[in-house]
Protein backbone atom coordinates (compact mmCIF):
# COMPACT_ATOMS: atom_id res chain seq x y z
CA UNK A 1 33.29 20.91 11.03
CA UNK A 2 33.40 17.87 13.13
CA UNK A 3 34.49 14.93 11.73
CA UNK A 4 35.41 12.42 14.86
CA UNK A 5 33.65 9.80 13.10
CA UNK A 6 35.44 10.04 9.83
CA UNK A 7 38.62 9.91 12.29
CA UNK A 8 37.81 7.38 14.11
CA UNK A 9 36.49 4.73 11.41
CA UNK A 10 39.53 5.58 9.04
CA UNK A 11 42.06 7.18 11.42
CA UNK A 12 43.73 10.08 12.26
CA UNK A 13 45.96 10.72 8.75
CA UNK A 14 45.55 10.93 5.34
CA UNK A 15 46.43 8.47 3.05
CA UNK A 16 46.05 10.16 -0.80
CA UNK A 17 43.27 7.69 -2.90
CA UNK A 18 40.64 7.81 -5.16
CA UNK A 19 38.83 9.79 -2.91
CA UNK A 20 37.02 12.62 -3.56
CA UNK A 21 33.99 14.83 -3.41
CA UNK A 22 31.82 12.02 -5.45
CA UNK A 23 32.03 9.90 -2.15
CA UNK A 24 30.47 12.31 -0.21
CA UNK A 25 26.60 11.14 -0.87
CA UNK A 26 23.80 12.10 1.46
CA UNK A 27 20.02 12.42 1.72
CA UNK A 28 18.94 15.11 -1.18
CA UNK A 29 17.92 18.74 0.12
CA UNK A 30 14.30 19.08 0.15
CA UNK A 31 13.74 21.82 -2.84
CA UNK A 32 11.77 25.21 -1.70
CA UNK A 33 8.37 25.10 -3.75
CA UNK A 34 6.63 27.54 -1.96
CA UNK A 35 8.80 30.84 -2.99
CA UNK A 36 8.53 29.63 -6.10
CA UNK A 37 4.69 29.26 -6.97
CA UNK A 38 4.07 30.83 -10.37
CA UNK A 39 2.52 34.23 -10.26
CA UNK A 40 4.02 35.06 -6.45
CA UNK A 41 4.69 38.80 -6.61
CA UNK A 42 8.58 39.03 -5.39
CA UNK A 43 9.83 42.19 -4.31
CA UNK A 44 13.09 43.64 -3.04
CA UNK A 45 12.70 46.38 -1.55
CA UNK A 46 14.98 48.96 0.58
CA UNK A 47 12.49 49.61 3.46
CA UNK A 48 12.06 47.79 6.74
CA UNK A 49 7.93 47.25 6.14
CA UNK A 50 6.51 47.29 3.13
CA UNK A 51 3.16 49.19 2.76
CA UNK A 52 0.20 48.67 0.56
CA UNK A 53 -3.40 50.08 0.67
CA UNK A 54 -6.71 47.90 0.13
CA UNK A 55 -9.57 49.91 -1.64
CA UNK A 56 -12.77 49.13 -0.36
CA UNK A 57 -15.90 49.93 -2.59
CA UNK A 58 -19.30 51.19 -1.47
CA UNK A 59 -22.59 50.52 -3.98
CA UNK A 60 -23.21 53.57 -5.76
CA UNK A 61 -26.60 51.95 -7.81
CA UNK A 62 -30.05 53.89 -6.50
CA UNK A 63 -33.53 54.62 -8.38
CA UNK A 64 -34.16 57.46 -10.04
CA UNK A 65 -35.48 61.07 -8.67
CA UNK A 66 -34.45 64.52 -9.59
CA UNK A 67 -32.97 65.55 -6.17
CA UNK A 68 -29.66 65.07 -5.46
CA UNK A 69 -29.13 61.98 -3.21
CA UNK A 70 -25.08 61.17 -2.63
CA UNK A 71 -24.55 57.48 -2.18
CA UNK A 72 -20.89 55.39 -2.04
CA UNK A 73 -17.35 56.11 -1.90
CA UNK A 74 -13.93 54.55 -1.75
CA UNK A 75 -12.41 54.05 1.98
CA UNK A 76 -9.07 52.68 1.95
CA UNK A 77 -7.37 49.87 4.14
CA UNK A 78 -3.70 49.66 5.24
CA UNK A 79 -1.80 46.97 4.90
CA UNK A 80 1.65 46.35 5.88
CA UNK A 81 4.00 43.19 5.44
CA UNK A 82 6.67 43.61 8.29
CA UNK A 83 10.24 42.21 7.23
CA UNK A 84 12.44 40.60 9.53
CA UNK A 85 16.47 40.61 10.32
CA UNK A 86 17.55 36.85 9.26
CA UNK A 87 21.32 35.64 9.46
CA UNK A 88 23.33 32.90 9.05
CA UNK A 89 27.09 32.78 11.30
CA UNK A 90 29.16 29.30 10.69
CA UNK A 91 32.61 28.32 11.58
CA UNK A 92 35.03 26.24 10.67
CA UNK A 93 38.56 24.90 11.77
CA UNK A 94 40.00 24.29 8.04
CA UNK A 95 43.11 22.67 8.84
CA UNK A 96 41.10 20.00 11.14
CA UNK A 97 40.47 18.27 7.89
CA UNK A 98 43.95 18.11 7.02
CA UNK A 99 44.87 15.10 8.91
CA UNK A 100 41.85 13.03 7.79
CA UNK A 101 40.93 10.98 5.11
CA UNK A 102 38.68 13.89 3.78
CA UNK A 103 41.85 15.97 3.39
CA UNK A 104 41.52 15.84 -0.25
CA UNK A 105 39.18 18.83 1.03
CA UNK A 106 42.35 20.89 2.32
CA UNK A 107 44.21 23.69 0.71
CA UNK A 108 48.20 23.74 0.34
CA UNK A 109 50.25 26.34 2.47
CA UNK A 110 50.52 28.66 -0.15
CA UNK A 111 46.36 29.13 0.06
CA UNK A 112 45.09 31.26 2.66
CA UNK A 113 42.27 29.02 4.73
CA UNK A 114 38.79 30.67 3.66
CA UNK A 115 40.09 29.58 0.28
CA UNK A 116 40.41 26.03 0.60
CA UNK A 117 38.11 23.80 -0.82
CA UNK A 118 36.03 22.74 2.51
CA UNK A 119 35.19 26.39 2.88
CA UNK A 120 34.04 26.03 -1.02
CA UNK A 121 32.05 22.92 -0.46
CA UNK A 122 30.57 24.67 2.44
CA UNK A 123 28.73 27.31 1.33
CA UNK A 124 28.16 25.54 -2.65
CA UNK A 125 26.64 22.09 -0.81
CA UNK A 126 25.48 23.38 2.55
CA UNK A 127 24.67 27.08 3.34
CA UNK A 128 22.62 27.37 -0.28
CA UNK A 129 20.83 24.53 -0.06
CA UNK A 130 19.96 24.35 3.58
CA UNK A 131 18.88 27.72 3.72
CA UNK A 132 16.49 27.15 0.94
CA UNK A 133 15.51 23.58 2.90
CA UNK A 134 15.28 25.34 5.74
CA UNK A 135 12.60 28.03 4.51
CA UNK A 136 10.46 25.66 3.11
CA UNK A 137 9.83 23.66 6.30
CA UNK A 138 10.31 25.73 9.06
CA UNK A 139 9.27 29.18 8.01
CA UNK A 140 7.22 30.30 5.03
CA UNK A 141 4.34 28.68 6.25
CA UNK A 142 5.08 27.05 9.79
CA UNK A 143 6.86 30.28 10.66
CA UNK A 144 6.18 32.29 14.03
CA UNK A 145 8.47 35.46 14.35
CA UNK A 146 9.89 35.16 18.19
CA UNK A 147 12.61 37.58 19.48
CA UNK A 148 16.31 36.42 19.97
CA UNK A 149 17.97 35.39 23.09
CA UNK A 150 20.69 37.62 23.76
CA UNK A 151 23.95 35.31 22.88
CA UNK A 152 22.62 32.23 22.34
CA UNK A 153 21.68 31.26 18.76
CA UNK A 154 18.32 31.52 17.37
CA UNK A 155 15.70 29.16 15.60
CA UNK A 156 14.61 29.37 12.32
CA UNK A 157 11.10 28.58 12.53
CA UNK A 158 11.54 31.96 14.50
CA UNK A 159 12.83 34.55 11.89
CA UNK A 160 9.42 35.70 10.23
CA UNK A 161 5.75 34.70 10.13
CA UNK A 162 5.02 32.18 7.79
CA UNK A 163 1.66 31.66 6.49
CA UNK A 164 -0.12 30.12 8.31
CA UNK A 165 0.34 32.48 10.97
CA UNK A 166 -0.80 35.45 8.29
CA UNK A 167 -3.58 33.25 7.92
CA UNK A 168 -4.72 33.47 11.72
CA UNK A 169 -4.03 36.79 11.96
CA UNK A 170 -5.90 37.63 9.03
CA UNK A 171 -8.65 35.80 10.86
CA UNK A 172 -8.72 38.04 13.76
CA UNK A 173 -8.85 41.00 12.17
CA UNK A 174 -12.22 42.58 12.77
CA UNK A 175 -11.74 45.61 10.22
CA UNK A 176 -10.69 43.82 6.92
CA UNK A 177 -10.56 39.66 7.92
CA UNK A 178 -10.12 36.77 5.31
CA UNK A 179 -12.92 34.57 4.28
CA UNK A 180 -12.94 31.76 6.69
CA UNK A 181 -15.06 28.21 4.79
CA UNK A 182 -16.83 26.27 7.81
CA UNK A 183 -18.16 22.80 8.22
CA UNK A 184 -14.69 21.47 5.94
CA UNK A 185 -13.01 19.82 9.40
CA UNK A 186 -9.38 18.69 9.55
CA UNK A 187 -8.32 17.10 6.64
CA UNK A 188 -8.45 12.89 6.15
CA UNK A 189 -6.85 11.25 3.49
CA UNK A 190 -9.93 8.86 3.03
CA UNK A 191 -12.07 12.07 2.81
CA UNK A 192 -9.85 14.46 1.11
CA UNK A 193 -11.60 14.62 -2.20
CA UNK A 194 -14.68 15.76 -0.86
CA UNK A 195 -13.83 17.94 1.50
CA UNK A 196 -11.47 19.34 -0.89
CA UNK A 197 -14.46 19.55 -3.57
CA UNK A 198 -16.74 21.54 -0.38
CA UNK A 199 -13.67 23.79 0.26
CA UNK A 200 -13.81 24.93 -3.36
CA UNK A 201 -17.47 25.54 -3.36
CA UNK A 202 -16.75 27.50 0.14
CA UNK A 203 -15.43 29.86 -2.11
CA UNK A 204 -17.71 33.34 -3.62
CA UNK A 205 -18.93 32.13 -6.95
CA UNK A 206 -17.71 35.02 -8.57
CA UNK A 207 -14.23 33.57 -7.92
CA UNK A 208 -15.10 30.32 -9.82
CA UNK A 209 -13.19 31.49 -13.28
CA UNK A 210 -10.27 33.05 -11.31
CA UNK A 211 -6.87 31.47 -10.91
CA UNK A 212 -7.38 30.10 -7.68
CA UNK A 213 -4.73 27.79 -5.92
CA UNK A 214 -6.38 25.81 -3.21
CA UNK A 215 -2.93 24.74 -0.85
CA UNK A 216 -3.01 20.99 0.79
CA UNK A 217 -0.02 19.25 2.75
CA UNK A 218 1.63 16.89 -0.62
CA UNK A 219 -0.46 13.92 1.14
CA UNK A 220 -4.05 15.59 0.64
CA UNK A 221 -2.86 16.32 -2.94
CA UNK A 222 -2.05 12.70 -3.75
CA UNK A 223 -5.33 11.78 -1.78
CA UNK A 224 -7.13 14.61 -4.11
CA UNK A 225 -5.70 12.38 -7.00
CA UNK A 226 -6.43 9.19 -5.51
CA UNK A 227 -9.63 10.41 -4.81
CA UNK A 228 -10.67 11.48 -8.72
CA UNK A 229 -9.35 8.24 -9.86
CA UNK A 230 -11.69 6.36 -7.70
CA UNK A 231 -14.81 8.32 -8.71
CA UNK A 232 -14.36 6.73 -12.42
CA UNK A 233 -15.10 9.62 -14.46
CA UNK A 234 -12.85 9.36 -16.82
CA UNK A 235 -11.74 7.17 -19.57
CA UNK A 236 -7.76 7.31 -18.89
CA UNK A 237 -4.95 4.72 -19.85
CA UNK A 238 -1.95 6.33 -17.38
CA UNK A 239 -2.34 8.41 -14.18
CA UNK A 240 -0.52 11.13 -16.03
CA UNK A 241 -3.94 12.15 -17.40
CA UNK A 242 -5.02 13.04 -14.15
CA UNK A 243 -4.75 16.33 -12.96
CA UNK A 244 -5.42 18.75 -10.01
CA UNK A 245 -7.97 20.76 -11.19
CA UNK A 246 -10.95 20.74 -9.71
CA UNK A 247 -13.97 20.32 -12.70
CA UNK A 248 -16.15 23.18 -13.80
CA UNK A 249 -13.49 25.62 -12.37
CA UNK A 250 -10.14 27.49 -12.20
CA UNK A 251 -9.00 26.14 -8.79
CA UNK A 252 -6.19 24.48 -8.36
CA UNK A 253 -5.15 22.29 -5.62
CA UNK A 254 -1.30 21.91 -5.19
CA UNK A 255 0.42 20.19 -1.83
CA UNK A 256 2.88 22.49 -0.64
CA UNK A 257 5.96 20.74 1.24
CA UNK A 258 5.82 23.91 3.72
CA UNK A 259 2.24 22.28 4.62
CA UNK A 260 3.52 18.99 5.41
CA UNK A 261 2.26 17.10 8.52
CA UNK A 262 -0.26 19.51 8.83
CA UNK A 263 -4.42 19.00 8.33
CA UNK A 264 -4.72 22.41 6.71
CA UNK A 265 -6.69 23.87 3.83
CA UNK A 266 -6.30 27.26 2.37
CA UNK A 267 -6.91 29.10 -0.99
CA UNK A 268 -5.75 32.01 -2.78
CA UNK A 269 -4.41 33.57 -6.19
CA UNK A 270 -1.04 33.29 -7.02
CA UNK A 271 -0.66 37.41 -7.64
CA UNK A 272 -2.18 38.07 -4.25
CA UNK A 273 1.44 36.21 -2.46
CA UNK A 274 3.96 38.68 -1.49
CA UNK A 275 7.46 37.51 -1.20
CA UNK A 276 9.60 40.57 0.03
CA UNK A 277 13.57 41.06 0.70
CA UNK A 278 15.64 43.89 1.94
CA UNK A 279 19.50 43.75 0.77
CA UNK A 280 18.68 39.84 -0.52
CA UNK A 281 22.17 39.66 -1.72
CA UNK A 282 23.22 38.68 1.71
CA UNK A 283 22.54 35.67 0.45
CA UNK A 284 25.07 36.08 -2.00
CA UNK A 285 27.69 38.76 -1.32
CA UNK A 286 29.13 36.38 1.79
CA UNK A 287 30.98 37.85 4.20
CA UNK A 288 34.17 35.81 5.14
CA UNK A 289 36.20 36.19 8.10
CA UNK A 290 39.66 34.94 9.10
CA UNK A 291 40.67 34.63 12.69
CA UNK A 292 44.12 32.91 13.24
CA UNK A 293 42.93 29.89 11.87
CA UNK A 294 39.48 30.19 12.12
CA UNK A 295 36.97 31.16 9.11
CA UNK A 296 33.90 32.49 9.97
CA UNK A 297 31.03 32.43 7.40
CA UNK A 298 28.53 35.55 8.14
CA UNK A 299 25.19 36.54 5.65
CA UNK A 300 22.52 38.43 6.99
CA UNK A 301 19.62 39.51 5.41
CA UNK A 302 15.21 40.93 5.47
CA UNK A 303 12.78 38.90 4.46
CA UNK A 304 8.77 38.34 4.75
CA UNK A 305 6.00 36.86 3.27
CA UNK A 306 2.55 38.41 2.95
CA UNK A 307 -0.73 39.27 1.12
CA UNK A 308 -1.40 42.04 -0.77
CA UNK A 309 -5.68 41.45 -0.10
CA UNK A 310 -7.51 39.68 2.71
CA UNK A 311 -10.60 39.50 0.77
CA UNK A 312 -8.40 37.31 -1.68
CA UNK A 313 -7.44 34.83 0.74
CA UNK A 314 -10.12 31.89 2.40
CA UNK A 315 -9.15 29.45 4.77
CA UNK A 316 -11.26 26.43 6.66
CA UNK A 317 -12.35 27.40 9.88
CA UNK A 318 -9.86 24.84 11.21
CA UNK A 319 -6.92 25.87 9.72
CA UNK A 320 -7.17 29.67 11.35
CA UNK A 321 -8.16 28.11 14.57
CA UNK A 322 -5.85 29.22 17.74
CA UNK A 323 -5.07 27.35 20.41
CA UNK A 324 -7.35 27.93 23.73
CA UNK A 325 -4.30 29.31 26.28
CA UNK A 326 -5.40 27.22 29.39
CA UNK A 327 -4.68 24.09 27.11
């Protein structure tokens, strides 16, 4: 834990105060709102991939004669979600606290060192929180799974594909792809409403009555907002009375702060998100190592996000776009 500044605005000792863990104020965690959309199918599991099947129909419907004339059948898709390994390793020098004006955050010599309070505040106001942070903008939707560097520590934007890289890949796939909307373009907050309005129609009109969450970056949903407030339809007294869904449907558009900074549009039911864990309570059941005086903090962990149906899932030609490799 380095704490050079602390030492060297308030020295090298500590002097017991008033101080105390109410002092210690920072920027607020940004909460993970993307593993926790209503209706996201969450599944711990004990395998390494986790396997599903799509069932695709043929039309059986033909006229009338008395011969025998087969017609249809049920072929069947796989469809995998492929976890990944994801850890967390942090150390810490307890006793450098000790002579510090944040000692009120050391132990006494009858406590061993991965009990003191630092270690507590650790993993209580840190590792939790951070983690969760952490997932929500780097990974579950900006997420690219890259292989480690042997001994040097990894990235987390690294430890599993997010979304939007299902969502390209999902693209690609010539036997069973998504639904990709065209003529949307890149998001604009002056145009948002409408092209948010087009990306809904984009989708089958069968789908129109379905629970359908259309996902924006938090900006485009404000715009969204902005946008239906402009057109005047409505006789309102508060902008509490003005909600995301889009008229004459079920769709829903909701900004996703896993999406921010990003022009994308994409659309699916809540049911058809898969949020699977192997042996999640490394997230909990911390493993805490003493070394001399050093405490290492180790949790490890699977985890992936997926869909259970292509055909479920639509996305703006934009969004699913790749990157030319000469560029």
């Amino acid at each position: 834990v380095p704490i050079d500044d602390i030492i060297t605005a308030f020295g090298k000792y500590y002097l017991k105060g008033s101080q105390n863990k109410s002092r210690l104020l920072g920027v607020p965690f940004i909460s993970g709102t993307t593993l926790k959309i209503p209706g996201m199918r969450h599944v711990n599991t004990t395998d390494t991939i986790y396997q599903m099947a799509n069932p695709i129909f043929s039309k059986l419907l033909q006229q009338f004669q008395k011969s025998f004339t087969a017609k249809g059948g049920v072929d069947f898709h796989p469809n995998e979600i492929q976890l990944r390994q994801c850890k967390v390793d942090q150390e810490v020098y307890p006793h450098d606290i000790e002579e510090s004006w944040m000692g009120f955050l050391a132990g006494d010599s009858s406590r061993n060192p991965e009990s003191w309070p630092i270690v507590r505040y650790l993993l209580e106001e840190y590792l939790a929180q951070m983690i969760e942070e952490e997932k929500e903008t780097d990974v579950v939707y900006k997420g690219e799974y890259a292989a480690p560097t042997s001994g040097s520590a990894g990235s987390g934007e690294h430890i599993f594909d997010g979304f939007h890289k299902l969502l390209q890949v999902g693209a690609a796939d010539t036997d069973y792809p998504i639904n990709k909307v065209s003529d949307i373009g890149e998001l604009d907050v002056d145009t948002a409403f409408d092209q948010i309005e087009a990306f809904s129609k984009g989708i089958a009109s069968q789908f129109t009555k379905h629970n359908v969450m259309i996902f924006v970056a938090p900006e485009f949903e404000r715009a969204y907002l902005e946008g239906k407030r402009a057109k005047g339809f409505y006789n309102i007294s508060n902008d509490g009375q003005i909600g995301t869904r889009i008229d004459f449907t079920r769709h829903t558009v909701v900004g996703l702060e896993s999406m921010a900074g990003t022009t994308d549009i994409w659309a699916t039911m809540p049911q058809n998100m898969f949020h699977i864990m192997k042996r999640g309570d490394g997230l909990q059941n911390i493993d805490l190592q003493k070394s001399d005086r050093m405490v290492k903090i180790l949790m490890d962990w699977w985890e992936a996000v997926g869909f259970g149906c292509n055909k479920l899932v639509w996305a703006s030609e934009e969004t699913v776009a790749t990157e030319d490799p000469e560029d």
